[in-house]
N, C-alpha and C. Protein backbone atom coordinates (compact mmCIF):
# COMPACT_ATOMS: atom_id res chain seq x y z
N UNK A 1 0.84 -1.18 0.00
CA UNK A 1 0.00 0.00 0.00
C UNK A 1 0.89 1.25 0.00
N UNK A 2 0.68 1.97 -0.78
CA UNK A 2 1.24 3.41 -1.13
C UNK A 2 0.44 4.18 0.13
N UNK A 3 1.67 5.18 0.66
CA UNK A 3 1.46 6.54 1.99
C UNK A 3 1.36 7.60 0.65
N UNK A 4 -0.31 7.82 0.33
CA UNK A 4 -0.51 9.17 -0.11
C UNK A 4 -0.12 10.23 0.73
N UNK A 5 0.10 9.82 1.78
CA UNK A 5 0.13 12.04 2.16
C UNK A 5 1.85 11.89 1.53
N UNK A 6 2.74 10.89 1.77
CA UNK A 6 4.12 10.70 0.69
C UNK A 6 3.91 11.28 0.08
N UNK A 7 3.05 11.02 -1.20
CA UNK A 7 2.84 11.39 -2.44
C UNK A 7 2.29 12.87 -2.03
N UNK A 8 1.90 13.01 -1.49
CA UNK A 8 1.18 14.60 -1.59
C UNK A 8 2.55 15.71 -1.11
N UNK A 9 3.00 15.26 -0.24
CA UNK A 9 4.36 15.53 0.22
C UNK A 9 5.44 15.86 -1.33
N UNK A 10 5.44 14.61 -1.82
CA UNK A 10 6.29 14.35 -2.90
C UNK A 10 5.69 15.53 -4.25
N UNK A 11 4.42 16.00 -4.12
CA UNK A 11 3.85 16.61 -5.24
C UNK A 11 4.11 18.39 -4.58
N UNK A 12 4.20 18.50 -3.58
CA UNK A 12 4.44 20.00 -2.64
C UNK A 12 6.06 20.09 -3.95
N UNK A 13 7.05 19.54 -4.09
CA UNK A 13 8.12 19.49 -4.92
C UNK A 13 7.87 20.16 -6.57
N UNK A 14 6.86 20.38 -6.88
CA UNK A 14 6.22 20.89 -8.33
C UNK A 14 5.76 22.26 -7.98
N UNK A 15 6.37 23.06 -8.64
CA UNK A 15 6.21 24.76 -8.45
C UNK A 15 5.41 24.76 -9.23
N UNK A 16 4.33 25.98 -9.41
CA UNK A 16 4.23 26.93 -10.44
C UNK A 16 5.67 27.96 -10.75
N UNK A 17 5.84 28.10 -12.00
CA UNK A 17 6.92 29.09 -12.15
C UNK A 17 6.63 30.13 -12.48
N UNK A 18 5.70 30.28 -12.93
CA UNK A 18 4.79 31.79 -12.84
C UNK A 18 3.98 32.54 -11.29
N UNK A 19 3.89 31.75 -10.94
CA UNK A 19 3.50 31.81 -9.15
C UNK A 19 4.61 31.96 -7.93
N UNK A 20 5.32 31.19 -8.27
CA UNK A 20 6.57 30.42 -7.39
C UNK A 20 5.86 29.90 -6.43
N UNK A 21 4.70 29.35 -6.34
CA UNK A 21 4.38 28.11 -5.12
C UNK A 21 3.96 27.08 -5.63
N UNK A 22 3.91 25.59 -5.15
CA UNK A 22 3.84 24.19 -5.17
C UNK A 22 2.78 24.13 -5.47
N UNK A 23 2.19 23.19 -6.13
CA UNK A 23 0.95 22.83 -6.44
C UNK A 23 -0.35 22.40 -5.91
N UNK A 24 0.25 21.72 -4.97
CA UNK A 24 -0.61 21.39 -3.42
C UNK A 24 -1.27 22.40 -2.83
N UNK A 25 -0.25 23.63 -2.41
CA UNK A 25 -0.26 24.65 -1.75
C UNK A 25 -0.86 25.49 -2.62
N UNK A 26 -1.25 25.57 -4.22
CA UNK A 26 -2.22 26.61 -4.53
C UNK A 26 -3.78 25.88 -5.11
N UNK A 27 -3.83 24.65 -4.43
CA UNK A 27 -5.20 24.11 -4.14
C UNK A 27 -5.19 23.21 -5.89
N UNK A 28 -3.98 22.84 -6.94
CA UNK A 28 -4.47 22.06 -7.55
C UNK A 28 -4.61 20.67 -7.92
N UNK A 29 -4.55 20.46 -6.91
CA UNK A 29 -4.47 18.64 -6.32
C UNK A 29 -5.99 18.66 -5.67
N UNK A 30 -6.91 18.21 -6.36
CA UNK A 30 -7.95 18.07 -6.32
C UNK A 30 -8.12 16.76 -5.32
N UNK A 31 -7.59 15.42 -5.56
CA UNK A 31 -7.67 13.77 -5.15
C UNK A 31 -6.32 12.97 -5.63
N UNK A 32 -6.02 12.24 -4.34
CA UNK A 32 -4.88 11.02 -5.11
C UNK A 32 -5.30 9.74 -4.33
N UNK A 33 -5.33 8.78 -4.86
CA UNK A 33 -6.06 7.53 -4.51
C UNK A 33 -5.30 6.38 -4.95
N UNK A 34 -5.44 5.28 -4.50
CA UNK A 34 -4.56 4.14 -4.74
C UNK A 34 -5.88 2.84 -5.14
N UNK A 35 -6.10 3.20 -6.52
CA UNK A 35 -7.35 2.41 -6.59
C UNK A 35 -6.93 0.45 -6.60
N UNK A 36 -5.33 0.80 -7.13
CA UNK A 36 -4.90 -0.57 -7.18
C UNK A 36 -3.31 -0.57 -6.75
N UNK A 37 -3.28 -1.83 -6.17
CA UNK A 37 -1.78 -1.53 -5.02
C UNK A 37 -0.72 -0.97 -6.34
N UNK A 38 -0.07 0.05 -6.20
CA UNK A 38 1.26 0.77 -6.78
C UNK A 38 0.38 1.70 -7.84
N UNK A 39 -1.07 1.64 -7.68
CA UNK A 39 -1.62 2.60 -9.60
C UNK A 39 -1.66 3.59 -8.38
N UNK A 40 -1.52 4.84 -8.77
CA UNK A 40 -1.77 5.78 -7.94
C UNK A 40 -2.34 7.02 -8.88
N UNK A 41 -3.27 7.48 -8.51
CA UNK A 41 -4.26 8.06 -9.56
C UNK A 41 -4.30 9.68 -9.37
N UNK A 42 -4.11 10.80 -9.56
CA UNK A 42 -4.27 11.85 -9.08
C UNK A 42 -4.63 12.59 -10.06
N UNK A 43 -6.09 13.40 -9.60
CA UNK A 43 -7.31 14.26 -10.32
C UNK A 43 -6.52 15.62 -9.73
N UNK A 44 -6.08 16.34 -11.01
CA UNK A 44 -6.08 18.00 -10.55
C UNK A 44 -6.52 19.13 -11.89
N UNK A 45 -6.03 20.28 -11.54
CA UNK A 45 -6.43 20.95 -12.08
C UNK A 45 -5.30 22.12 -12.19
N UNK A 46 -5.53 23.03 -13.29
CA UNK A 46 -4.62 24.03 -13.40
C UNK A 46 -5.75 25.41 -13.28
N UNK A 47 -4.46 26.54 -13.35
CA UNK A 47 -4.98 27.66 -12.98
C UNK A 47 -6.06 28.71 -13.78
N UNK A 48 -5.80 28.07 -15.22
CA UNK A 48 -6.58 28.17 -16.62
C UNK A 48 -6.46 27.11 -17.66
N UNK A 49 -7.60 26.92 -17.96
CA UNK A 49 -7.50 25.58 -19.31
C UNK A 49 -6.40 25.78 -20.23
N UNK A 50 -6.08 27.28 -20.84
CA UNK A 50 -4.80 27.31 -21.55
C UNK A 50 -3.71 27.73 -20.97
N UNK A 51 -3.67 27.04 -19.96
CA UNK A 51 -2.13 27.06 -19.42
C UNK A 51 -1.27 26.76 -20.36
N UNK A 52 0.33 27.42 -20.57
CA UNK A 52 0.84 26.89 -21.73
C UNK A 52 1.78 25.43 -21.19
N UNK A 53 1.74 25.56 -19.60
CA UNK A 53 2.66 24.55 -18.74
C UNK A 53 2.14 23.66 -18.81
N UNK A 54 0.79 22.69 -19.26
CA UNK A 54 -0.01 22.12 -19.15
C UNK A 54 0.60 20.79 -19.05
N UNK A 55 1.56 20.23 -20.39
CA UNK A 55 2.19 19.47 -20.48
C UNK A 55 3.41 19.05 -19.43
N UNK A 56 3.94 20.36 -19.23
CA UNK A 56 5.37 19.99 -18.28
C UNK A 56 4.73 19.43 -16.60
N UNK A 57 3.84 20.26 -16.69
CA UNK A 57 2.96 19.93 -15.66
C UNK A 57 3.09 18.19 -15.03
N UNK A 58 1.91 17.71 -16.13
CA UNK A 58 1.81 16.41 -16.35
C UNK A 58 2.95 15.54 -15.92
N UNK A 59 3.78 15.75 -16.73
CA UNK A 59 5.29 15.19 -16.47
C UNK A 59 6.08 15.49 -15.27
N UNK A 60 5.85 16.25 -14.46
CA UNK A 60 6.53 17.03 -13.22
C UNK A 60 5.66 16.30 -12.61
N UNK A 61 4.27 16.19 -12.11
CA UNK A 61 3.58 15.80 -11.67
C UNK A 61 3.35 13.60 -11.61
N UNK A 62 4.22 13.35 -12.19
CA UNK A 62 3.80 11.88 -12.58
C UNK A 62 5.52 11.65 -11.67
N UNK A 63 5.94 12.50 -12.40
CA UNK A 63 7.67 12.15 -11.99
C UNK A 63 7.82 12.18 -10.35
N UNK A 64 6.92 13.26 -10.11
CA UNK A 64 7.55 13.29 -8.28
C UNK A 64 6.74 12.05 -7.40
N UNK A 65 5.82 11.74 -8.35
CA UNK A 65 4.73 10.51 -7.44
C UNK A 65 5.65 9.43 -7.75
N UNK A 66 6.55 9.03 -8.28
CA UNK A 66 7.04 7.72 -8.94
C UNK A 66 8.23 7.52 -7.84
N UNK A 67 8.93 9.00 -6.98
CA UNK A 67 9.68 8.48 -6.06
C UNK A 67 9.26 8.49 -5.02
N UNK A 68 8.06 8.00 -4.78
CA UNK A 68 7.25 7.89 -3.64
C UNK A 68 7.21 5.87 -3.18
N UNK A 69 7.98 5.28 -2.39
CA UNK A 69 8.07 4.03 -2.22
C UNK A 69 6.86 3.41 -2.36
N UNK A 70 6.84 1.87 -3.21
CA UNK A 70 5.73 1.37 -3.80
C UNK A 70 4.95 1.72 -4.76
N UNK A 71 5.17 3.05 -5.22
CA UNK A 71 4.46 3.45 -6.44
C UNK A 71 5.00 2.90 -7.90
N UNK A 72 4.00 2.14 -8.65
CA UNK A 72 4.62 1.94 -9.95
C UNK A 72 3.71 2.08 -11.19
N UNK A 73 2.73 2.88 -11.07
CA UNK A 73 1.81 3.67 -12.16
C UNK A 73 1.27 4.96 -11.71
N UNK A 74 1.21 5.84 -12.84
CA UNK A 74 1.06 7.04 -12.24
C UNK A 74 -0.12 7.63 -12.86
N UNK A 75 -1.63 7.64 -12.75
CA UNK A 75 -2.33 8.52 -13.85
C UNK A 75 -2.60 9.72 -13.48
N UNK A 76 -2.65 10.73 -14.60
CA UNK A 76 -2.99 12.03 -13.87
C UNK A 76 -3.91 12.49 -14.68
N UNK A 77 -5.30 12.39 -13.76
CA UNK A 77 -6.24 13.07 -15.07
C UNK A 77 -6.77 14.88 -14.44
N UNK A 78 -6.45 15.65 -15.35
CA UNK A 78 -6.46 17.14 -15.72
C UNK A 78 -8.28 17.33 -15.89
N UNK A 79 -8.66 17.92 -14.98
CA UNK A 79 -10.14 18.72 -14.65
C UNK A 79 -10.43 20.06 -14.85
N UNK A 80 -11.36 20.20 -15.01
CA UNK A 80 -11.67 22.24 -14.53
C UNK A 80 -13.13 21.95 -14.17
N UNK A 81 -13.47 20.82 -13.40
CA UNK A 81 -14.79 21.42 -12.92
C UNK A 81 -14.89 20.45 -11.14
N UNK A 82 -14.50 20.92 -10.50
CA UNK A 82 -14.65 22.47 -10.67
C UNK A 82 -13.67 23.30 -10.66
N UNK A 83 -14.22 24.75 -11.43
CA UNK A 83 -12.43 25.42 -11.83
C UNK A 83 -12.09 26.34 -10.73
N UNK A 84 -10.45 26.20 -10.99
CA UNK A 84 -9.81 26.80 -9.53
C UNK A 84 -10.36 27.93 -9.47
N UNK A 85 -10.02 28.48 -8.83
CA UNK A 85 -10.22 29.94 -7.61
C UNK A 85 -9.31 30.36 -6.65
N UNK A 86 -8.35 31.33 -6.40
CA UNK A 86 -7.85 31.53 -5.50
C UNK A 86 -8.56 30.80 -4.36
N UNK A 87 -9.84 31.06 -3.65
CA UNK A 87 -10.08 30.50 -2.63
C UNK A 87 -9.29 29.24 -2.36
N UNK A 88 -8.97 28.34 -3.33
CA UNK A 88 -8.37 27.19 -3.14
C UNK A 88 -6.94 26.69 -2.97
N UNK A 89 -6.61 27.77 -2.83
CA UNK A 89 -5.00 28.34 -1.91
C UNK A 89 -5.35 28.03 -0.72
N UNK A 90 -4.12 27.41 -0.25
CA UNK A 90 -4.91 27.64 1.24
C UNK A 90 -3.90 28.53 2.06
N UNK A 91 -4.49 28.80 3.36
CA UNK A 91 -4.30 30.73 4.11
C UNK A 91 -2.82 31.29 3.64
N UNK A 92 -2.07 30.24 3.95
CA UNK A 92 -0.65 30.85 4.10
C UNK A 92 -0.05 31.40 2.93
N UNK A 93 -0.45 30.47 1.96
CA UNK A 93 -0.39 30.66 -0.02
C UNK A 93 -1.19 31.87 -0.30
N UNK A 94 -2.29 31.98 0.17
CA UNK A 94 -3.40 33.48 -0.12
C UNK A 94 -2.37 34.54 0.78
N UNK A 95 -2.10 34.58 1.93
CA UNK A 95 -1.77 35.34 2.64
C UNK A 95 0.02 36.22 2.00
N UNK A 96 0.35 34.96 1.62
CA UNK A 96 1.79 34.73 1.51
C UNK A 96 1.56 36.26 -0.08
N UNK A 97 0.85 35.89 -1.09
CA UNK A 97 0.55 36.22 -2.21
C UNK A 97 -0.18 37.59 -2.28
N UNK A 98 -0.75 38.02 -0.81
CA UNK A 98 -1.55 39.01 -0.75
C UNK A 98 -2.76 39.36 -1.21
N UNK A 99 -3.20 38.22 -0.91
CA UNK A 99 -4.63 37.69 -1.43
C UNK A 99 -5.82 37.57 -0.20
């Protein structure tokens, strides 16, 4: 059995580079679930549908779950509903940002 908060831990490691904060921390890690021992599944979202990072994303995002012990599939399926919102920063990221 895969330690998601690991993985969630392991995904805090993925900046925005237009933001400069982690992905976790600006609310777009929607769900990560271990529907089958080592598949580890994670639903998120970006900050606009045409993000141009969309792709690197993906790949940043698959890569940091894979050095998470026991993990050996990675899916990442990309949402907008529902679509972000600052609100979904959480305090320190809003606060931090002046939000």
């Amino acid at each position: 059995m895969v330690d998601l908060n690991k993985v969630r831990d392991e995904l805090k490691t993925v900046i925005d580079p237009e933001i400069g904060v982690n992905i976790v921390d600006l609310g777009l890690i929607y769900d990560i679930s271990e529907p089958k021992p080592g598949q580890v599944n994670i639903k998120m979202t970006l900050t606009t549908p045409e993000c141009p990072l969309h792709e690197g994303f993906l790949d940043a995002v698959e890569g940091a779950a894979v050095h998470v012990t026991g993990v050996e599939y990675v899916k990442v399926d990309v949402v907008f509903d529902p679509p972000w919102n600052p609100d979904m920063m959480n305090q320190e990221t809003r606060h931090a940002l002046g939000i």
